[in-house]
Protein backbone atom coordinates (compact mmCIF):
# COMPACT_ATOMS: atom_id res chain seq x y z
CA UNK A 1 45.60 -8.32 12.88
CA UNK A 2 48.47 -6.73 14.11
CA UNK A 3 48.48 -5.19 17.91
CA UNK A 4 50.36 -3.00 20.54
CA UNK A 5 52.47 -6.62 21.29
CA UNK A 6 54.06 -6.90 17.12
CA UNK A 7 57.19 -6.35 15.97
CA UNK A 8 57.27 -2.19 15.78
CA UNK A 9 59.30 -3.26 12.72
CA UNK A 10 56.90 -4.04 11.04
CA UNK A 11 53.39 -2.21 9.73
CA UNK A 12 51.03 -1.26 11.69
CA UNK A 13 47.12 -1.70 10.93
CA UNK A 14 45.04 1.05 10.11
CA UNK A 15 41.55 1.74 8.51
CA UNK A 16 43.36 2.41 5.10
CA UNK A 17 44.19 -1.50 4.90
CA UNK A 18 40.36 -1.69 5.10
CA UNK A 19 39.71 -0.03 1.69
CA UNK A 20 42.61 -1.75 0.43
CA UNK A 21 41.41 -5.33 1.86
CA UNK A 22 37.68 -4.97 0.84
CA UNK A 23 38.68 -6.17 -3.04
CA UNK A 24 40.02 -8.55 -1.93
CA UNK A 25 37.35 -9.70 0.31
CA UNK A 26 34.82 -9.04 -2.49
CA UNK A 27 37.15 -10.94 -4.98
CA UNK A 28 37.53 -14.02 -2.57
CA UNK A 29 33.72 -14.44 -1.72
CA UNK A 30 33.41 -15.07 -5.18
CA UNK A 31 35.99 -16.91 -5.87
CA UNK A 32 34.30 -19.50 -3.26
CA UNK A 33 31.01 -19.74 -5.27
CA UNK A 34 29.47 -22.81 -6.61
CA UNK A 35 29.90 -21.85 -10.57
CA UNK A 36 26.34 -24.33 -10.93
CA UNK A 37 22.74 -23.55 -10.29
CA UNK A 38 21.78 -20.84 -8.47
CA UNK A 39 24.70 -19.10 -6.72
CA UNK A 40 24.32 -18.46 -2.53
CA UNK A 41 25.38 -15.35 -1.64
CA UNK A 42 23.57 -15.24 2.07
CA UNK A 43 27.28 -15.98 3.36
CA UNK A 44 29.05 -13.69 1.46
CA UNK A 45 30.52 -10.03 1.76
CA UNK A 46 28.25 -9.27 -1.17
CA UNK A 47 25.46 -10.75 1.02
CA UNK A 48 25.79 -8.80 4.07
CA UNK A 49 26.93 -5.80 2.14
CA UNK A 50 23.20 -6.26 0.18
CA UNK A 51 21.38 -6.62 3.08
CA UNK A 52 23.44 -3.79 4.62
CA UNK A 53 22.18 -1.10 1.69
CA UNK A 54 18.35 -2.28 2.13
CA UNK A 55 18.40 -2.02 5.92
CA UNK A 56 19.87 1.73 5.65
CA UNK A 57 17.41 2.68 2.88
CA UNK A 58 14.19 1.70 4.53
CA UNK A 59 15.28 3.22 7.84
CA UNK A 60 15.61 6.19 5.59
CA UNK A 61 12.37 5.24 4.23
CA UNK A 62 10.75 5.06 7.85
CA UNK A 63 12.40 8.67 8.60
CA UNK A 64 10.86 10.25 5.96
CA UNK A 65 8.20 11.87 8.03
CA UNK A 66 11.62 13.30 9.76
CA UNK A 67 13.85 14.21 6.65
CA UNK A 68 11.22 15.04 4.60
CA UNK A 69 13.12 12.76 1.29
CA UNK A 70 10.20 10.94 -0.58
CA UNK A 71 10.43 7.24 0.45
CA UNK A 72 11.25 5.81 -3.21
CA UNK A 73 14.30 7.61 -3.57
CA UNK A 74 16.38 5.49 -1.17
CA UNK A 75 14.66 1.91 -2.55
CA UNK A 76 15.83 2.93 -5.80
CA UNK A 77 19.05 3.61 -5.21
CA UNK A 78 19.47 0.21 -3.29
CA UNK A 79 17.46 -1.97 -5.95
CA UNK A 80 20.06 -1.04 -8.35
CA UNK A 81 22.65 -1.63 -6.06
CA UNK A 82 21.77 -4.87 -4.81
CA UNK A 83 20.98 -6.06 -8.98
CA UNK A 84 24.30 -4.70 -9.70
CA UNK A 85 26.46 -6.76 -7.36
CA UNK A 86 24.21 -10.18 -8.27
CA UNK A 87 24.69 -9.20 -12.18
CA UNK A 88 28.32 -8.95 -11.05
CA UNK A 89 28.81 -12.00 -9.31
CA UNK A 90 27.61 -13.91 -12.12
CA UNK A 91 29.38 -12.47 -14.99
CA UNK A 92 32.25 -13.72 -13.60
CA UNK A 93 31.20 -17.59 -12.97
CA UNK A 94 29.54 -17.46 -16.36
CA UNK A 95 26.17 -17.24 -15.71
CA UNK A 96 24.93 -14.27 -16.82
CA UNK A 97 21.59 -15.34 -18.33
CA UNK A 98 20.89 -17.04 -14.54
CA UNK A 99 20.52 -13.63 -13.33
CA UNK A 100 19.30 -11.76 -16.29
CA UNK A 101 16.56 -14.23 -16.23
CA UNK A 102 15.94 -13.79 -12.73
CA UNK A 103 15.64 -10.21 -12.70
CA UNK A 104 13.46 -10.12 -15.95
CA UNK A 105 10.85 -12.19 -13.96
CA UNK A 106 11.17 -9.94 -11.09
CA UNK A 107 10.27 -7.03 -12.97
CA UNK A 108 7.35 -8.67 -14.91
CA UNK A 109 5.99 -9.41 -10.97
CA UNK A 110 6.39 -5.97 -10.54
CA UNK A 111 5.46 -4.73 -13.74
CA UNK A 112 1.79 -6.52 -13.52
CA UNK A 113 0.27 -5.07 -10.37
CA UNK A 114 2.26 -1.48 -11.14
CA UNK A 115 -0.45 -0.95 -14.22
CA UNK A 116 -3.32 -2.64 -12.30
CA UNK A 117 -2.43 0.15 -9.60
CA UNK A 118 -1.97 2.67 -12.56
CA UNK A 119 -5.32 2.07 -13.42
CA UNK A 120 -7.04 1.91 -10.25
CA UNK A 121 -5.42 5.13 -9.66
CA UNK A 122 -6.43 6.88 -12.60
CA UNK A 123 -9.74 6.26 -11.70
CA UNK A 124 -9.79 7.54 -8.51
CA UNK A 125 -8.43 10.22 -9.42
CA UNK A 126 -10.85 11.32 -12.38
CA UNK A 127 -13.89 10.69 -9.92
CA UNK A 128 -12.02 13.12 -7.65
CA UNK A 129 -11.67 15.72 -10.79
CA UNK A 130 -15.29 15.09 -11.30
CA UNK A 131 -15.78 16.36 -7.64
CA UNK A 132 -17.27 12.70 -6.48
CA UNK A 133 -15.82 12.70 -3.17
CA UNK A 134 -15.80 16.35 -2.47
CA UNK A 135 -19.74 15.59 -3.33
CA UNK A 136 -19.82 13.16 -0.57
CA UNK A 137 -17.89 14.89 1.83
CA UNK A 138 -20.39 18.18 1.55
CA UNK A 139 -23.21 15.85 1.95
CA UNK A 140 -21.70 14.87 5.58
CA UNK A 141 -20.40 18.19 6.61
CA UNK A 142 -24.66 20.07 6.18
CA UNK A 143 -25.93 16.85 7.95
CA UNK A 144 -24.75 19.03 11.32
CA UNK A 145 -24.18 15.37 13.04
CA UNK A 146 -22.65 15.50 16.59
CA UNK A 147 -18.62 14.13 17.17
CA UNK A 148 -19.69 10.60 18.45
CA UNK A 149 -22.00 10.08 15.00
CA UNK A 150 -19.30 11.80 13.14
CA UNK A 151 -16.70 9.20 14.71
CA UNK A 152 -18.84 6.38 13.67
CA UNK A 153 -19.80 7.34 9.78
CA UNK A 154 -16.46 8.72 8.96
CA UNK A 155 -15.28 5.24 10.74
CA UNK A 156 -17.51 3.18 8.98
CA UNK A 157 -17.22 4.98 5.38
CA UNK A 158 -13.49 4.36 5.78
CA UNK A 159 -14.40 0.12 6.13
CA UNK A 160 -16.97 0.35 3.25
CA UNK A 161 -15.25 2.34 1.04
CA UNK A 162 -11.87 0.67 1.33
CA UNK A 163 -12.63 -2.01 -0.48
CA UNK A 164 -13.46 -0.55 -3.90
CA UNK A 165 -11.49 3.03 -3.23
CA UNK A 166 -8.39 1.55 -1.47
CA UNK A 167 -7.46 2.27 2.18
CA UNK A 168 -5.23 5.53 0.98
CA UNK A 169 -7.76 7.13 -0.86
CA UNK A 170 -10.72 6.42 1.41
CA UNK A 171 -8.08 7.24 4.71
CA UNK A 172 -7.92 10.38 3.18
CA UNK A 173 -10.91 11.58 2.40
CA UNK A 174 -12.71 10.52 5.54
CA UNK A 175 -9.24 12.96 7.19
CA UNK A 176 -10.21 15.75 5.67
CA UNK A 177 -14.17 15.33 6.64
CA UNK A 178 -13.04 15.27 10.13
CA UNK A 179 -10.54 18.16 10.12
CA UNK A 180 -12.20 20.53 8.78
CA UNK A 181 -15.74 19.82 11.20
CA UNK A 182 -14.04 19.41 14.64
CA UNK A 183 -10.86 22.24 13.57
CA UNK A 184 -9.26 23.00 16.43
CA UNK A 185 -10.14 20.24 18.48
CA UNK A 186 -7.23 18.26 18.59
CA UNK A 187 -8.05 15.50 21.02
CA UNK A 188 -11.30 14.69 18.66
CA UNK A 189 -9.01 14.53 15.64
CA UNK A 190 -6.64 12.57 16.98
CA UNK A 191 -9.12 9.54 17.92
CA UNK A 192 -11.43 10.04 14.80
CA UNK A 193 -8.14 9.30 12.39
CA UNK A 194 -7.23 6.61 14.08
CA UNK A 195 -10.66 4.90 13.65
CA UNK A 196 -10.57 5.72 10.41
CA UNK A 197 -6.73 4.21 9.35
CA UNK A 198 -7.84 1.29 11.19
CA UNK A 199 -11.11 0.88 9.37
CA UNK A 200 -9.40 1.41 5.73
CA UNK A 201 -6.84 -0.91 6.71
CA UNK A 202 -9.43 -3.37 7.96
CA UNK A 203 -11.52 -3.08 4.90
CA UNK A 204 -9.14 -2.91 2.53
CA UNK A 205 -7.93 -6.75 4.16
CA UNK A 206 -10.89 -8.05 2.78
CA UNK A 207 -11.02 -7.41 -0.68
CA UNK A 208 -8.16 -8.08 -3.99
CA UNK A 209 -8.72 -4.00 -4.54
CA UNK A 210 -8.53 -3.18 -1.15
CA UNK A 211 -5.36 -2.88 -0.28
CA UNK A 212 -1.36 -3.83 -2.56
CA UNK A 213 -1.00 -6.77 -0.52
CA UNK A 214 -4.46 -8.15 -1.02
CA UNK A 215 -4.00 -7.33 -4.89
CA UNK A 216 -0.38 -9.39 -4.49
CA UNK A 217 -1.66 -12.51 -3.48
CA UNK A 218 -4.67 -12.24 -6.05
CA UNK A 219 -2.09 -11.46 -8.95
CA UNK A 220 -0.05 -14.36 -7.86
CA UNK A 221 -2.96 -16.54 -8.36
CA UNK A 222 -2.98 -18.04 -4.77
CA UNK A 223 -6.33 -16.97 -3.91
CA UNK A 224 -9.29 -17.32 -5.67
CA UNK A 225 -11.52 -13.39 -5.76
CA UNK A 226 -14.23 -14.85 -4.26
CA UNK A 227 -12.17 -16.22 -0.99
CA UNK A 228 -10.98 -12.83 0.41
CA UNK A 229 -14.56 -12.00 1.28
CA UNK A 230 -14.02 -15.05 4.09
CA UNK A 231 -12.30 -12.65 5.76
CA UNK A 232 -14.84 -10.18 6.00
CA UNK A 233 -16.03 -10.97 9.74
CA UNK A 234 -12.61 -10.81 10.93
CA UNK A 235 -11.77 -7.31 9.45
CA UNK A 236 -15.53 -6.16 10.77
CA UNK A 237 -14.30 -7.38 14.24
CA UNK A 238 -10.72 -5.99 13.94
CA UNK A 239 -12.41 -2.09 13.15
CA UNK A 240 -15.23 -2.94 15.80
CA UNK A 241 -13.56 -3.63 18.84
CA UNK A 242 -10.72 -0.66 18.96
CA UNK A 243 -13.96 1.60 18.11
CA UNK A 244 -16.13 0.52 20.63
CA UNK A 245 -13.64 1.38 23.03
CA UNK A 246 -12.61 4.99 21.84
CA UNK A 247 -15.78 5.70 21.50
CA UNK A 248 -16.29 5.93 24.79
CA UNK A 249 -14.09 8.30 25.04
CA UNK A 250 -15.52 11.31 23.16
CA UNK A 251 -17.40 14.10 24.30
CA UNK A 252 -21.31 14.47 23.57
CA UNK A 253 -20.90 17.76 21.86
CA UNK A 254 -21.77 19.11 18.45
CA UNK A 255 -19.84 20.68 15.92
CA UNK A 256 -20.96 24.38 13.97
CA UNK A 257 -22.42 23.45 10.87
CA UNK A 258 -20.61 23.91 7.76
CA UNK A 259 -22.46 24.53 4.67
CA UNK A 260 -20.85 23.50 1.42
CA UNK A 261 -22.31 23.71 -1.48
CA UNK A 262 -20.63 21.27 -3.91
CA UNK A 263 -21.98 20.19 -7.50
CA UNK A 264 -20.73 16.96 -9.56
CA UNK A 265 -19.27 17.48 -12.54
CA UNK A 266 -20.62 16.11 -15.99
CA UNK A 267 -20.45 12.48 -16.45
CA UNK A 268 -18.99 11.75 -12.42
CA UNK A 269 -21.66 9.33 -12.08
CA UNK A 270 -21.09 7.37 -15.23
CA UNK A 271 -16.72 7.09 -14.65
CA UNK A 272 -17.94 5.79 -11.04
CA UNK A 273 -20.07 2.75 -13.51
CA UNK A 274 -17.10 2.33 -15.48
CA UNK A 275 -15.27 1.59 -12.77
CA UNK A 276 -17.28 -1.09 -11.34
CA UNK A 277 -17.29 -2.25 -14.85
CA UNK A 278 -13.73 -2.38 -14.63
CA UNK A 279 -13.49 -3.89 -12.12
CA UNK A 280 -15.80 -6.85 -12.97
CA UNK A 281 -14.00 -6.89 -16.21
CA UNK A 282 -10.66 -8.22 -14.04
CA UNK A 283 -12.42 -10.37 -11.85
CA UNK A 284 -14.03 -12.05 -15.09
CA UNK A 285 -10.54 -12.38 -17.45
CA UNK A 286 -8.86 -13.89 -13.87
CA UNK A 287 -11.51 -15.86 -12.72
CA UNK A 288 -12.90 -17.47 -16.54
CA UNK A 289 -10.20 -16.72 -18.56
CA UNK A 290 -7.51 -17.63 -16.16
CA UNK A 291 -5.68 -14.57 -17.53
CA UNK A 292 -3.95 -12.03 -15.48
CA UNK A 293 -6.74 -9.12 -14.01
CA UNK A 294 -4.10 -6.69 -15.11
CA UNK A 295 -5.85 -7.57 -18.46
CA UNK A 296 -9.26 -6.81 -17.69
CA UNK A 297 -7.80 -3.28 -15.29
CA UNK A 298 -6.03 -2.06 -18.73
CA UNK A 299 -8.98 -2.81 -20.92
CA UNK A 300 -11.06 -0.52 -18.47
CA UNK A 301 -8.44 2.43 -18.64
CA UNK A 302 -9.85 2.16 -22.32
CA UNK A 303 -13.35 2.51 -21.38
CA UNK A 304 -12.14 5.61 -19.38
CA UNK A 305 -10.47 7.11 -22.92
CA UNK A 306 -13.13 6.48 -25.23
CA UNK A 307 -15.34 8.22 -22.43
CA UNK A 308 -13.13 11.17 -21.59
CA UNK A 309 -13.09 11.92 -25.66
CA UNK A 310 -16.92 11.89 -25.98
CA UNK A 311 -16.56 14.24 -22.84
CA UNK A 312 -14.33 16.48 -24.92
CA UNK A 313 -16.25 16.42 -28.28
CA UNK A 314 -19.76 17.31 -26.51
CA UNK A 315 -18.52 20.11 -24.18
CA UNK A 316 -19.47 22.80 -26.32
CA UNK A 317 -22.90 21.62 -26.86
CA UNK A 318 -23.10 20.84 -23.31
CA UNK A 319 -21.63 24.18 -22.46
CA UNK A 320 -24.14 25.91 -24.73
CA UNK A 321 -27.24 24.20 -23.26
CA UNK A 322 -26.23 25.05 -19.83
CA UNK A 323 -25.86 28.96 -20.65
CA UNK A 324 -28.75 29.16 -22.29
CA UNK A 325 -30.55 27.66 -19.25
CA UNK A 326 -28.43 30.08 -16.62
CA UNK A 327 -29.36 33.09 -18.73
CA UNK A 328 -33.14 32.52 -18.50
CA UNK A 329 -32.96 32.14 -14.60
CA UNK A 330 -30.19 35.10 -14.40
CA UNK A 331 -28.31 33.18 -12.55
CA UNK A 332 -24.91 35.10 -12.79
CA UNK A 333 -22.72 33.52 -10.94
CA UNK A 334 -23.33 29.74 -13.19
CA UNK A 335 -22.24 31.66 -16.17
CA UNK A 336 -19.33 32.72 -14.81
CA UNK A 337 -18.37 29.32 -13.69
CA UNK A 338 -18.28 27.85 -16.83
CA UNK A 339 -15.85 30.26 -18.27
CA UNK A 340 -13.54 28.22 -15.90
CA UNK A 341 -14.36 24.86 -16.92
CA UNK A 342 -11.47 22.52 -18.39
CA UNK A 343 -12.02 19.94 -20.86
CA UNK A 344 -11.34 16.20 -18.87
CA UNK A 345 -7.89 14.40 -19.94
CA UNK A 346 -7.92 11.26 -19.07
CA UNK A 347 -3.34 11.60 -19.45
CA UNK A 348 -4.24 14.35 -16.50
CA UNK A 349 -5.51 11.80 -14.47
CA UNK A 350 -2.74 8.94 -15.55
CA UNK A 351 0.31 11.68 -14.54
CA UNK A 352 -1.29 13.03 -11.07
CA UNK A 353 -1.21 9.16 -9.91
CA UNK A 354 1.01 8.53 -6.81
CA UNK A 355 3.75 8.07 -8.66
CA UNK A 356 6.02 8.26 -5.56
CA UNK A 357 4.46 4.52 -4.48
CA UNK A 358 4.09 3.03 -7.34
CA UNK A 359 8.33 3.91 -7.95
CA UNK A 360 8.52 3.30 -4.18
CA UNK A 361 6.68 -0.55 -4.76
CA UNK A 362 9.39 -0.87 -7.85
CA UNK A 363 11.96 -0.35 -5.50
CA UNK A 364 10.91 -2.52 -2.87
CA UNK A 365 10.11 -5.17 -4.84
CA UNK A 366 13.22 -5.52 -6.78
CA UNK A 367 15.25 -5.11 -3.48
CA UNK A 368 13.24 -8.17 -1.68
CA UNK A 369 13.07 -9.97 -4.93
CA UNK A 370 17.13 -9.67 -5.32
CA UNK A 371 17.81 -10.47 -1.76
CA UNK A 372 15.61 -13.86 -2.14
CA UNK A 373 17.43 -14.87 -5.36
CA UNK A 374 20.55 -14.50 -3.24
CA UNK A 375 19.38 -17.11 -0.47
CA UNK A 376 18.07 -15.04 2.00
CA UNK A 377 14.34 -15.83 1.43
CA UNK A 378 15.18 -19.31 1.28
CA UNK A 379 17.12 -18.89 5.21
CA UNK A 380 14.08 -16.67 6.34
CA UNK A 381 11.25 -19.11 5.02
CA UNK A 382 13.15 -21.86 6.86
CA UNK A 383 13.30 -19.89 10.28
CA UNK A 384 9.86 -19.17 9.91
CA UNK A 385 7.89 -22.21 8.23
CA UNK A 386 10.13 -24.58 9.36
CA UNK A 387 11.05 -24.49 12.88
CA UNK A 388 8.09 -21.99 13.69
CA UNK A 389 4.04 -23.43 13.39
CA UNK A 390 2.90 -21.32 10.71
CA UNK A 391 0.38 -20.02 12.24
CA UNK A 392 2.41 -17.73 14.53
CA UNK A 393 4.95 -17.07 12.11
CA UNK A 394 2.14 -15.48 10.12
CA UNK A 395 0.77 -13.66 13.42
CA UNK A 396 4.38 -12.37 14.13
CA UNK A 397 5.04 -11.14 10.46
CA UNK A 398 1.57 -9.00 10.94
CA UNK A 399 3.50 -7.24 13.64
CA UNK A 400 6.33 -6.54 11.97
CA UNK A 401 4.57 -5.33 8.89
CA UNK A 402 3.85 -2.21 11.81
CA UNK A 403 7.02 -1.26 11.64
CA UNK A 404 8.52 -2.38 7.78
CA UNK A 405 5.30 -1.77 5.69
CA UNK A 406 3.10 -4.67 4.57
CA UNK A 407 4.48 -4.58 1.09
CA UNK A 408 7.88 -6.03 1.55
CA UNK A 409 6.91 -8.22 4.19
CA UNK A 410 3.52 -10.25 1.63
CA UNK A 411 6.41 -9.70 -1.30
CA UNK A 412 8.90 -11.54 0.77
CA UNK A 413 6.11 -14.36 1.53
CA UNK A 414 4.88 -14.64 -1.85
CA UNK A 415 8.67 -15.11 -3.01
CA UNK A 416 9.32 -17.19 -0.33
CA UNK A 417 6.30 -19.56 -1.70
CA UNK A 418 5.73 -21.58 1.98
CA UNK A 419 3.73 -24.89 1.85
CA UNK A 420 0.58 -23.71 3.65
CA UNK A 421 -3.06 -23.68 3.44
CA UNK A 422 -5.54 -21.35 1.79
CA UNK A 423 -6.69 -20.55 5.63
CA UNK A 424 -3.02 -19.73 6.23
CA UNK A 425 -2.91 -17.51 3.26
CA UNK A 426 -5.91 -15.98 4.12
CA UNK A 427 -4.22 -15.66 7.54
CA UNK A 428 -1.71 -13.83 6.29
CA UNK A 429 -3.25 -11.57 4.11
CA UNK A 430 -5.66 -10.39 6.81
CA UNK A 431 -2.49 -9.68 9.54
CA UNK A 432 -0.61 -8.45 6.87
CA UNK A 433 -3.27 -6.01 5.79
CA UNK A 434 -4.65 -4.95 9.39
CA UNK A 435 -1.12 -5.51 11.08
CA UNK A 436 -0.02 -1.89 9.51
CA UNK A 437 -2.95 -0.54 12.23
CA UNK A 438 -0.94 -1.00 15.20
CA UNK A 439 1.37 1.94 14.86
CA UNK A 440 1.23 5.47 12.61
CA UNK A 441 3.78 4.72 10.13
CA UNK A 442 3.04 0.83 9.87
CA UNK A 443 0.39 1.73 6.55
CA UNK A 444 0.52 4.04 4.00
CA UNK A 445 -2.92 5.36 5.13
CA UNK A 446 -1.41 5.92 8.27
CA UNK A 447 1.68 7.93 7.18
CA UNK A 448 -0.82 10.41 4.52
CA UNK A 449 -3.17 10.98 7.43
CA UNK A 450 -0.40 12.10 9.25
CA UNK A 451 0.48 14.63 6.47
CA UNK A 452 -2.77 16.27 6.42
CA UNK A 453 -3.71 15.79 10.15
CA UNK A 454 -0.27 17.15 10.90
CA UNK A 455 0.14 18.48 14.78
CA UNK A 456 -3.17 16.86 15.93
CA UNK A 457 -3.16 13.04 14.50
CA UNK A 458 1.06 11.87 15.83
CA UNK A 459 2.71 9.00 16.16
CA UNK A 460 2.88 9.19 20.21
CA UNK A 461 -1.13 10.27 19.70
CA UNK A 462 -1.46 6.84 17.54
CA UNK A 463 0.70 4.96 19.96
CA UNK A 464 -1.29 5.54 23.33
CA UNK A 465 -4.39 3.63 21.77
CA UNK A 466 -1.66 0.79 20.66
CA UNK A 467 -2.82 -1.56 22.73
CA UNK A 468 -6.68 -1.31 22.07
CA UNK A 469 -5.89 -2.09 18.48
CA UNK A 470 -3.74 -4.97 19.62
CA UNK A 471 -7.16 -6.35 21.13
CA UNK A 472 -9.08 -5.60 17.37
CA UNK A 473 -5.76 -7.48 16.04
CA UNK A 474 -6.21 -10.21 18.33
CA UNK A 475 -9.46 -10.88 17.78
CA UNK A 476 -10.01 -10.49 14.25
CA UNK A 477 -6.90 -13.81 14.10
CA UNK A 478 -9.25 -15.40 17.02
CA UNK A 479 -12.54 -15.29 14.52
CA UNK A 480 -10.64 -16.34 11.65
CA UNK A 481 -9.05 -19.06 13.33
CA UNK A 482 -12.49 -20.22 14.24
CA UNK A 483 -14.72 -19.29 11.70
CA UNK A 484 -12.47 -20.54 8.58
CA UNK A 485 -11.34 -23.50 10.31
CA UNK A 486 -11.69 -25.44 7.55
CA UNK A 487 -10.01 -23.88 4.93
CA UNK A 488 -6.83 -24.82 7.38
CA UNK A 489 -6.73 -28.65 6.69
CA UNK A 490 -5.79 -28.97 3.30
CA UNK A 491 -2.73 -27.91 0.94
């Protein structure tokens, strides 16, 4: 580089030379490839550029409360990017089915626990068409119970629930229990949704349906169904222990009674069967057929079809029984209700999924999976699983999965394929899964309670009761590490 000292005959260096350089640089990194195998790139321009364009779109993704741009947008954009330069690379050594290949898998990955969450999804959301969770939320709000009990079932719901309902769904609907009884109080709010994002995120650690990156390592076959529920004590302690605390903390008061009068809708009971059934039907083709569970989740969505088009063919006799009945009592306002009633689509349900996380888990996915066929799962698996004991290395990645997201940090894991036990699995799946508790934007139940507790649940409101959590986290590793210790001593 030229400086104040050179020749003033000659050029100077400016920032144009950069743009004029950079082909060059990109050219020459590749020119210094191995042209056999897999090609490492973690030393390259086209590296660090990579990792450059995945570090600016997540920190776009972790703005988004901020800039109000849906978090897949950004992981999109760099998945393609990052796939682009790699198909790039090895076009020109000759080895384009290498990466093709690579990529194909990567999707499949992908592809797998996007229609098992498809599925799941659809589900959730036909019970919620068929009013099942409005039902339950009703049932709480005429009970009259005071803010401490309130604290405690709304806390508690949140761990049960989690594990069949996933920690979004059940984070939510617990949220808006608690807004709309204590409205207005502020300081109750805040501490009742953070019990309740750490008890979905606790119960959802437990259980393959739980939570994504429970479902991960099930799809990836490293875990059996039946060994998540180990795990069980620890996520009970990790939701204990920050609640026992708070709870001391709220007033002895009672809320005004809300009365909501809230019916189910015809055949809500028998979708919330099917999707038990459903659910069995996974566990059954993974566990005795040793096929993937997406098998058994896709099967069920056709349980859910066949049932939302008997739903459609009987409505008019159903329809005609009930107004017969509602015109005998004189019940006026019935009849007018079902003028409004709309025939159930199962499609409906399918297109009002979150479709914004499962794009945003695409994206992710195909950005860690790309950066790991590049080399820089292989450097990070050595830094960690090498020269750390795993056991840390899996405490300190259930940190950081506060402030990334779980999901690329089990992806990266699961990619990274570590030599460890099933009780370091299991280790990592639970701080992985309850990790995500420690700060508001570490979980996606976090972030949506945010949305709809917006102005009384924050992230400096979240933040104060950090370290109480830290305690649940803490302990919940302690009671694993003890109660599972045998699962630890062999490969």
């Amino acid at each position: 580089m030229l400086t104040q000292d050179c020749d003033p005959g000659q050029p100077r260096f400016s920032r144009r030379w950069l743009f004029l350089l950079a082909p060059l640089l990109f050219f020459y990194s590749v020119s210094t490839f191995a042209v056999t195998g897999e090609i490492d790139l973690t030393t390259s321009f086209i590296g660090f550029f990579a990792v450059a364009i995945f570090v600016l779109a997540y920190a776009l993704v972790m703005a988004e409360e901020k800039i109000h741009m849906r978090k897949s947008k950004p992981v999109l954009i760099a998945a393609g990017i990052i796939w682009s330069l790699i198909g790039w690379v090895y076009v020109q050594n000759g080895m384009s089915e290498t990466s093709e290949y690579a990529f194909r898998m990567t999707l499949l990955e992908f592809t797998e626990l996007m229609l098992f969450l498809l599925v799941a999804m659809t589900y959730i959301n036909a019970m919620e068409e068929r009013r099942v969770f409005d039902a339950l939320r009703s049932w709480m709000l005429r009970k009259g119970f005071n803010y401490r009990t309130l604290f405690w079932l709304t806390g508690g719901l949140a761990f049960i629930l989690s594990p069949i309902a996933d920690n979004l769904t059940t984070a939510l609907l617990m949220c808006a229990v608690i807004t709309k009884v204590a409205e207005g109080d502020k300081r109750f709010i805040n501490l009742a949704c953070i019990n309740i994002v750490v008890a979905a995120n606790a119960g959802g650690a437990f259980s393959p349906f739980g939570d994504i990156t429970t479902l991960m390592v099930w799809q990836a076959g490293i875990l059996q169904f039946q060994e998540f529920f180990t795990l069980f004590l620890p996520s009970l302690v990790n939701f204990l222990i920050p609640a026992m605390i708070m709870s001391l903390f709220i007033k002895d008061q009672k809320p005004d009674s809300v009365y909501e009068d809230v019916q189910l809708k015809r055949g809500a009971r028998r979708i919330i069967v099917l999707f038990l059934l459903t659910i069995l039907t996974a566990v059954m083709c993974h566990t005795f057929l040793n096929l993937p569970p997406v098998l058994g989740m896709m099967t069920g969505l056709g349980y859910l079809q066949f049932f939302g088009f008997y739903l459609r063919k009987s409505l008019p006799r159903s329809l005609e029984r009930k107004r017969e009945r509602y015109s005998r009592r004189g019940d006026n306002k019935k009849l007018a209700q079902l003028g409004s009633v709309v025939p159930f689509d199962v499609f409906n349900r399918v297109a009002r999924a979150e479709w914004d996380t499962l794009l945003f888990f695409y994206g992710v996915v195909m950005c860690v999976g790309g950066l790991g066929f590049m080399g820089y799962l292989s450097l990070l698996s050595d830094a960690l699983y090498t020269n750390w004991d795993a056991t840390w290395a899996n405490i300190v990645l259930g940190v950081v999965s506060a402030v990334v997201d779980n999901i690329p940090v089990m992806f990266a894991v699961l990619t990274m394929q570590p030599e460890m036990s099933d009780g370091q699995w299991l280790l990592i799946t639970l701080t992985a899964g309850v990790g995500g508790s420690l700060l508001s934007i570490g979980s996606a139940a976090g972030v949506a309670v945010m949305g709809q507790a917006r102005g009384s649940y924050t992230f400096m409101g979240h933040l104060r009761w950090t370290p109480v959590i830290l305690l649940g986290y803490i302990a919940s590793i302690a009671v694993h590490l003890w109660l599972n210790a045998g699962s630890f001593t062999a490969f």
